[in-house]
Structures are given as structure tokens and as C-alpha cells.
C-alpha atoms as a PDB file:
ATOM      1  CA  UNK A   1     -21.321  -4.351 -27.384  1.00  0.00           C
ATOM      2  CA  UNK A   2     -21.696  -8.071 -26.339  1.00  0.00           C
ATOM      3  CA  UNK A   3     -24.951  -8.225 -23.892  1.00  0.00           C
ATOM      4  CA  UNK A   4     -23.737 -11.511 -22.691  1.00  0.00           C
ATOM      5  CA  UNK A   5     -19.913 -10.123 -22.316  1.00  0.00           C
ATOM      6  CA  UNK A   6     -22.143  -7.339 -20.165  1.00  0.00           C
ATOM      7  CA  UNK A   7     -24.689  -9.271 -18.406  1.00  0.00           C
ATOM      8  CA  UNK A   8     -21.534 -11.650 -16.875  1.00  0.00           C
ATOM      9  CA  UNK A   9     -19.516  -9.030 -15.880  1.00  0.00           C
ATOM     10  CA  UNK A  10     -22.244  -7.229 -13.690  1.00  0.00           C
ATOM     11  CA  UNK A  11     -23.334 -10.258 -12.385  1.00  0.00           C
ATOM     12  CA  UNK A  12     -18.940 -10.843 -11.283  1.00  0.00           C
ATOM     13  CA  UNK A  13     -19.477  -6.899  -9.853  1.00  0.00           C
ATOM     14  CA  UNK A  14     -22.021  -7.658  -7.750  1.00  0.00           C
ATOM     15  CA  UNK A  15     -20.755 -11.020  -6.493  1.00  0.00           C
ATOM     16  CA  UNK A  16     -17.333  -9.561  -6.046  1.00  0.00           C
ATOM     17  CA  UNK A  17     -18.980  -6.510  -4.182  1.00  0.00           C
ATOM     18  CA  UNK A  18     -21.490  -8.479  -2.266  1.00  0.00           C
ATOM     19  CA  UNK A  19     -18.783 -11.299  -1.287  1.00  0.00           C
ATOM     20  CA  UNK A  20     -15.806  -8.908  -0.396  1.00  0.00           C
ATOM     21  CA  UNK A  21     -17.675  -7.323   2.048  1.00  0.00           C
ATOM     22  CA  UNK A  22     -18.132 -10.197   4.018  1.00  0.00           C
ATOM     23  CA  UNK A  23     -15.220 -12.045   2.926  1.00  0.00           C
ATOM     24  CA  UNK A  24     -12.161  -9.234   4.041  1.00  0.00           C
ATOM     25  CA  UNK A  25      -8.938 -10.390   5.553  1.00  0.00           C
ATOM     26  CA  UNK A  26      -7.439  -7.153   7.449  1.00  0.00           C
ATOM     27  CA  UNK A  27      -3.340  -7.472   6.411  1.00  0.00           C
ATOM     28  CA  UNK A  28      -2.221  -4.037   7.639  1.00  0.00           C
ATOM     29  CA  UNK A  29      -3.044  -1.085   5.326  1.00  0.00           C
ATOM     30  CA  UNK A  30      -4.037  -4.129   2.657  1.00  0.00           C
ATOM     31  CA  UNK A  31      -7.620  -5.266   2.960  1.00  0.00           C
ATOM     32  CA  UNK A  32      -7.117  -8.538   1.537  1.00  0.00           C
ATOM     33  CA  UNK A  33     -10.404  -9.718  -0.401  1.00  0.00           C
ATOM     34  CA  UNK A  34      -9.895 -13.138  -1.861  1.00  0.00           C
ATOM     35  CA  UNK A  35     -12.958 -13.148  -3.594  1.00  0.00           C
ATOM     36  CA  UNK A  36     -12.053  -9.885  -5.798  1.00  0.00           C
ATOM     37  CA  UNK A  37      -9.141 -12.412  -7.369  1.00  0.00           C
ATOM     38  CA  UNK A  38     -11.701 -15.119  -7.821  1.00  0.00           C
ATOM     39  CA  UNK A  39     -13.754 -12.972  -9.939  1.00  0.00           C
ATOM     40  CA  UNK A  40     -10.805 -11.763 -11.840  1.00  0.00           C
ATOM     41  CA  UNK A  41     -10.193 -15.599 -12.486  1.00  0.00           C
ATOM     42  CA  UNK A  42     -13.556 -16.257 -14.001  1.00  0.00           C
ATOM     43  CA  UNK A  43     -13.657 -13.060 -15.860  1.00  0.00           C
ATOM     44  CA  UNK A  44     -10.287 -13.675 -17.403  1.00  0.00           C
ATOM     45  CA  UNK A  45     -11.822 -17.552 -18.580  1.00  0.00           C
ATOM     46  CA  UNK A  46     -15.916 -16.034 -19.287  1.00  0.00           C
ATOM     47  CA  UNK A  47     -15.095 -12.616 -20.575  1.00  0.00           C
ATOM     48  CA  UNK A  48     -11.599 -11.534 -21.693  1.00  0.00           C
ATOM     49  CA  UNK A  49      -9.372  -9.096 -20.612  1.00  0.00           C
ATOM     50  CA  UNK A  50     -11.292  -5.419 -21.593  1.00  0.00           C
ATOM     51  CA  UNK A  51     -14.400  -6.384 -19.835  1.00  0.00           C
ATOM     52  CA  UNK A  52     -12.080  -8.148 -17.175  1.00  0.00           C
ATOM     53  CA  UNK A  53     -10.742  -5.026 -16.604  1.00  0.00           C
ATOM     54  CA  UNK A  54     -13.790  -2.704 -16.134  1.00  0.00           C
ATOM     55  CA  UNK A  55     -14.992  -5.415 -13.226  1.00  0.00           C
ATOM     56  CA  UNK A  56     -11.765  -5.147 -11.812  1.00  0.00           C
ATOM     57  CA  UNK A  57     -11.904  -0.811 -11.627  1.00  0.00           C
ATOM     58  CA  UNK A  58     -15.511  -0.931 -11.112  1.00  0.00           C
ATOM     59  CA  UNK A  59     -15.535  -3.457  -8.413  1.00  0.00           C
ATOM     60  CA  UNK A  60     -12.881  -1.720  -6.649  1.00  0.00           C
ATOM     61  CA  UNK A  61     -14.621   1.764  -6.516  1.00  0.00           C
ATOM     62  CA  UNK A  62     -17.752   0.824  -5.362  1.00  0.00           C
ATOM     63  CA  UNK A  63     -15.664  -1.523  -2.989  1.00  0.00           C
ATOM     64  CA  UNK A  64     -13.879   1.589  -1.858  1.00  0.00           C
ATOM     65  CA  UNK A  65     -16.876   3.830  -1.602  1.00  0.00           C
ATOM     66  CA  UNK A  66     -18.503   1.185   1.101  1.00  0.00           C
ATOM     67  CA  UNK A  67     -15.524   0.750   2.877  1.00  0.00           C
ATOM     68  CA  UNK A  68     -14.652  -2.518   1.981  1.00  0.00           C
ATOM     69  CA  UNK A  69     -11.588  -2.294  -0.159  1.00  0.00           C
ATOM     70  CA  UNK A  70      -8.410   0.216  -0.080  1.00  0.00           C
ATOM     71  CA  UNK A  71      -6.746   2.216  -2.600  1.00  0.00           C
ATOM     72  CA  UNK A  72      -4.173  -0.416  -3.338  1.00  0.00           C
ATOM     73  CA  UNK A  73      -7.353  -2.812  -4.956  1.00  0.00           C
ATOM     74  CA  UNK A  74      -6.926  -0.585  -8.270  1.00  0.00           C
ATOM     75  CA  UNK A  75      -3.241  -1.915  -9.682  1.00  0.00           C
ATOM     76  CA  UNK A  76      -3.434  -5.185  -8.044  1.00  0.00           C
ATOM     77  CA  UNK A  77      -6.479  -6.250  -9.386  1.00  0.00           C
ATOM     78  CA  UNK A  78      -6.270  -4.841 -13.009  1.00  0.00           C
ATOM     79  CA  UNK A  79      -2.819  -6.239 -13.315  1.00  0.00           C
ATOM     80  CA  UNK A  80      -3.904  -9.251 -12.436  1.00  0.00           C
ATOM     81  CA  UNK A  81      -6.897  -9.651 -14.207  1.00  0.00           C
ATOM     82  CA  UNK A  82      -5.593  -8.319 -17.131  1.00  0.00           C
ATOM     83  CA  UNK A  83      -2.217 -11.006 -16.977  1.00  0.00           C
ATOM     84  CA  UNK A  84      -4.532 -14.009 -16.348  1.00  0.00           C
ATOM     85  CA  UNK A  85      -6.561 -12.674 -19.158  1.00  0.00           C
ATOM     86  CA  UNK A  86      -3.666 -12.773 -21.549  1.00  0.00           C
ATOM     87  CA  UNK A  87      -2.479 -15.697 -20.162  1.00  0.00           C
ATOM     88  CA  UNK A  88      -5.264 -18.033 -20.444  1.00  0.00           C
ATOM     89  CA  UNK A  89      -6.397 -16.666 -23.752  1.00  0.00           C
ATOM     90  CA  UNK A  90      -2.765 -17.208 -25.236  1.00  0.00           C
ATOM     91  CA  UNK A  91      -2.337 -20.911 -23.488  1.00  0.00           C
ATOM     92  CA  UNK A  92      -6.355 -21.966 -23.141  1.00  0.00           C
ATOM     93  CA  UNK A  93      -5.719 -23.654 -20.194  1.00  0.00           C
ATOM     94  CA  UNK A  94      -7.975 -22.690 -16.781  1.00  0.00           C
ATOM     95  CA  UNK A  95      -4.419 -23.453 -14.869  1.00  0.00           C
ATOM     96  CA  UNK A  96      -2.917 -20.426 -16.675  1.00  0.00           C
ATOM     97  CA  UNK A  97      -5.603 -18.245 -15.719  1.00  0.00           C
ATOM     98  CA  UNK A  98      -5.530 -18.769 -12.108  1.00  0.00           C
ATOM     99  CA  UNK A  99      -1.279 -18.078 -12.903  1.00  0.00           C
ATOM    100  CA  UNK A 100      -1.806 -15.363 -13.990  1.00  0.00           C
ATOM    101  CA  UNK A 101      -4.039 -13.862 -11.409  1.00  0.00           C
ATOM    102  CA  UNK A 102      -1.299 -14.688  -8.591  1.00  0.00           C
ATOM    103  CA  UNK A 103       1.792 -13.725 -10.948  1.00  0.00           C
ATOM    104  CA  UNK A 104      -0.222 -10.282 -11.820  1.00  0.00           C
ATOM    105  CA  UNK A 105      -2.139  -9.265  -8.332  1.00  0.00           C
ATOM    106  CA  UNK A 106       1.124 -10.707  -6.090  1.00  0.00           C
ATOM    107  CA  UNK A 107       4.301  -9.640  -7.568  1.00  0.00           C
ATOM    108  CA  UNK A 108       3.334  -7.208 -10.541  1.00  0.00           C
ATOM    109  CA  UNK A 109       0.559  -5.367  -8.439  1.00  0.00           C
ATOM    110  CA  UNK A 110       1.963  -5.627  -5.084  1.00  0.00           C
ATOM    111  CA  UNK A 111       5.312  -3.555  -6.927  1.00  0.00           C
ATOM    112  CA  UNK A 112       3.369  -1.219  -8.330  1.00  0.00           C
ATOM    113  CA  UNK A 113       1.500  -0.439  -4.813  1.00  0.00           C
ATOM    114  CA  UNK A 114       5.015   1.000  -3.851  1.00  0.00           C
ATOM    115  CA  UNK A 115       4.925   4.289  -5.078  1.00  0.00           C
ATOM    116  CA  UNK A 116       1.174   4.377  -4.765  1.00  0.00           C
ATOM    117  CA  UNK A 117       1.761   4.336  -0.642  1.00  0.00           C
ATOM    118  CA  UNK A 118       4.584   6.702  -1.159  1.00  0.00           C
ATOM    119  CA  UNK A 119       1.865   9.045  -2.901  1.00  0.00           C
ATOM    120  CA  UNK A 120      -1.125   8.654  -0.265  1.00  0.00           C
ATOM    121  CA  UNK A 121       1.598   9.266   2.380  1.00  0.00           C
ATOM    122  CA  UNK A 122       2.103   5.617   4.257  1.00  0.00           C
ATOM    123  CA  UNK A 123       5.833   5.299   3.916  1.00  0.00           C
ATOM    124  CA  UNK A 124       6.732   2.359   5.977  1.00  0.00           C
ATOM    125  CA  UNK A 125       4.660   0.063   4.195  1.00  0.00           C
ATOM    126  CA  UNK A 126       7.789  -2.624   3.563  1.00  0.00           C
ATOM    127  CA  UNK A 127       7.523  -4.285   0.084  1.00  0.00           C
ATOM    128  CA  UNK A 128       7.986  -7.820   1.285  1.00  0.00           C
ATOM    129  CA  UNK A 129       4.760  -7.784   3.878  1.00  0.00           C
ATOM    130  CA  UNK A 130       2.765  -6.225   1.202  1.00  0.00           C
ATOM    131  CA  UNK A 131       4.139  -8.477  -1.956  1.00  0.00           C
ATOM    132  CA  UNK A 132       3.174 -11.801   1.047  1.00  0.00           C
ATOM    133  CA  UNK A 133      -0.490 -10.078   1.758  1.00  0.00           C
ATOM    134  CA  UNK A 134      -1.235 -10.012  -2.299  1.00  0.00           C
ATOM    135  CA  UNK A 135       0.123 -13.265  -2.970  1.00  0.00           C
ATOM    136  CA  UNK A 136      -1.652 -14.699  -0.222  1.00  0.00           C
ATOM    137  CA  UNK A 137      -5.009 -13.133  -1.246  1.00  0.00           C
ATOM    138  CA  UNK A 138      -4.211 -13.821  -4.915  1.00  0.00           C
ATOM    139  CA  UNK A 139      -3.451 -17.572  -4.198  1.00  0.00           C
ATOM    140  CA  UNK A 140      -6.221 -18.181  -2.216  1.00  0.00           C
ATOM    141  CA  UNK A 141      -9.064 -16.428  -4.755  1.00  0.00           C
ATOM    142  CA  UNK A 142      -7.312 -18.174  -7.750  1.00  0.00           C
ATOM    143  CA  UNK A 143      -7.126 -21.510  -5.878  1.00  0.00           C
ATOM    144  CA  UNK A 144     -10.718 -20.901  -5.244  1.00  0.00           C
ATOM    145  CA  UNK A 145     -11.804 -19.894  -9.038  1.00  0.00           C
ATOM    146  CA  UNK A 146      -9.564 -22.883 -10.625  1.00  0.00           C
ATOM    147  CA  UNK A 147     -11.594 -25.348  -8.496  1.00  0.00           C
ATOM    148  CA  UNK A 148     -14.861 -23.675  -9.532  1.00  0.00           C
ATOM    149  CA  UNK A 149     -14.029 -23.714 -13.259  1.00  0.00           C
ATOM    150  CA  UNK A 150     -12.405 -27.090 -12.816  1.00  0.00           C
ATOM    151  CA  UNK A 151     -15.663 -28.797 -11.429  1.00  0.00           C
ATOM    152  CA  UNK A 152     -17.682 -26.541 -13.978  1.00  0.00           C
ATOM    153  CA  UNK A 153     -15.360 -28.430 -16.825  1.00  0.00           C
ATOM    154  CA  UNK A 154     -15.826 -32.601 -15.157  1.00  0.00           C
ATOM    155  CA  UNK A 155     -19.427 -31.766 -15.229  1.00  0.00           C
ATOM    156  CA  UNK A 156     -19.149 -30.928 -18.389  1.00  0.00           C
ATOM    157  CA  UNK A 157     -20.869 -27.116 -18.016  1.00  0.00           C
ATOM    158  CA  UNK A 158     -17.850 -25.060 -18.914  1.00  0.00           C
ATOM    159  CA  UNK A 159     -18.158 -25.109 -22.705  1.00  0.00           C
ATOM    160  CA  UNK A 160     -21.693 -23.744 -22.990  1.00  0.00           C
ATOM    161  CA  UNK A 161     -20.298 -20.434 -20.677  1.00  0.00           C
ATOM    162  CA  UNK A 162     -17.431 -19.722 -22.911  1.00  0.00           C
ATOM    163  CA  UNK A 163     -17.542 -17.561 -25.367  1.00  0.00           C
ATOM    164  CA  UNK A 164     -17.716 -17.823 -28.958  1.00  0.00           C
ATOM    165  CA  UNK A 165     -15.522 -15.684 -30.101  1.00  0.00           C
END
């Protein structure tokens, strides 16, 4: 196990816990939390897509337990982490990270929510209004992240955060 892979992605947990309680934009059945597709952003640039993945599931269940995310955080977020993941590590480019965080959470999650409201009983939920709440939210945390990582890389801080491998 990488301590530094580990020590990053608790620290994104408890910003992405911390932050999306305050930061929640009420879309509906969607709880849109902007700041849950930042994280996956910087995750998918500081620590790849396995341990981007357990901040995604773990940030969304403690996120559910206090009340501050909804069922539908689970594929949206671990889609998109894991696409903008892939992504950047296949294109190294902090543009293609933030991508693939809206491409993943907004149309690839937001499909796969479908059956998930079918299952939990919500049956109107309309695929367009849900598919415009995650690309919304998605767009907004990536925008967020990508100007993050961008000022991170002028200053010329990036490079010592990346990892080595």
C-alpha cells in the first residue's frame, strides 16, 4: 500500500465530506454536490483511478449516512472518477481529467441512475432533468478542480504532488 496514495485520499474524504455538506444544491430527488466532482478531479490527477474510486464510494456513504448526499452519488461519482482517471492517465493532460469527470458523472452516471430510481421506487424521475442536474454539478466541480490544478501547475507546485509512479 502507498501511504501517500492513502494519506491524499482521506484528506479528499474529508474535504469532500466536510465541503458537501455545506456546499449542496437541492435538484429534485438529486442532491447536487459540486464539490464531490472536484475531489474526483484531483483524485483522478493525485491518485489514480483504484484509490479514486474508494473516495468516491466512501465519500458517498458517509455522505449518505449524514444526510448530505442521495443514493444516486454511488454510480455517478465512481463513473466519473473512474473515466477522468483513465482519461487523464491515458492523455496526461489536467483538461482531460476534468472531461472526464463531466463525460462520466453527467451522461454515463446520470444513465445508469435510471434503473437505480426504478429500483428505490421514484418512477417519474425523467432522464433529461436528471442527465441536466449531473452535468450541471459535474461541470461546475470539474470547472472548479481544473482551475485549482491549473494555478497549482503556473506556480509551478503541481509536479512535486504527482506521483511517481
Amino acid at each position: 500500500m502507498n501511504v501517500r496514495k492513502l494519506t491524499l485520499t482521506s484528506m479528499f474524504i474529508a474535504i469532500n465530506v466536510v465541503l458537501s455538506s455545506i456546499i449542496v444544491i437541492p435538484l429534485g430527488p438529486i442532491k447536487a454536490a459540486p464539490i464531490q466532482h472536484m475531489t474526483n478531479v484531483l483524485c483522478a490527477v493525485f491518485v489514480g483511478p483504484w484509490y479514486g474510486l474508494a473516495q468516491a464510494f466512501l465519500s458517498s456513504v458517509i455522505r449518505m449516512m449524514f444526510g448530505t448526499g442521495s443514493v444516486f452519488a454511488f454510480p455517478g461519482s465512481m463513473v466519473g472518477v473512474l473515466l477522468a482517471s483513465l482519461l487523464y492517465r491515458y492523455r496526461k493532460h489536467l483538461f482531460m481529467a476534468a472531461f472526464g469527470e463531466v463525460i462520466g458523472t453527467g451522461l454515463i452516471g446520470s444513465f445508469m441512475c435510471i434503473p437505480l430510481a426504478w429500483v428505490i421506487g421514484l418512477h417519474q424521475v425523467a432522464i433529461k432533468p436528471l442527465m441536466l442536474a449531473f452535468i450541471t454539478s459535474s461541470a461546475l466541480g470539474a470547472f472548479i478542480s481544473y482551475i485549482i490544478l491549473m494555478v497549482l501547475f503556473k506556480k509551478g507546485k503541481l509536479k512535486k504532488w504527482l506521483p511517481k509512479d
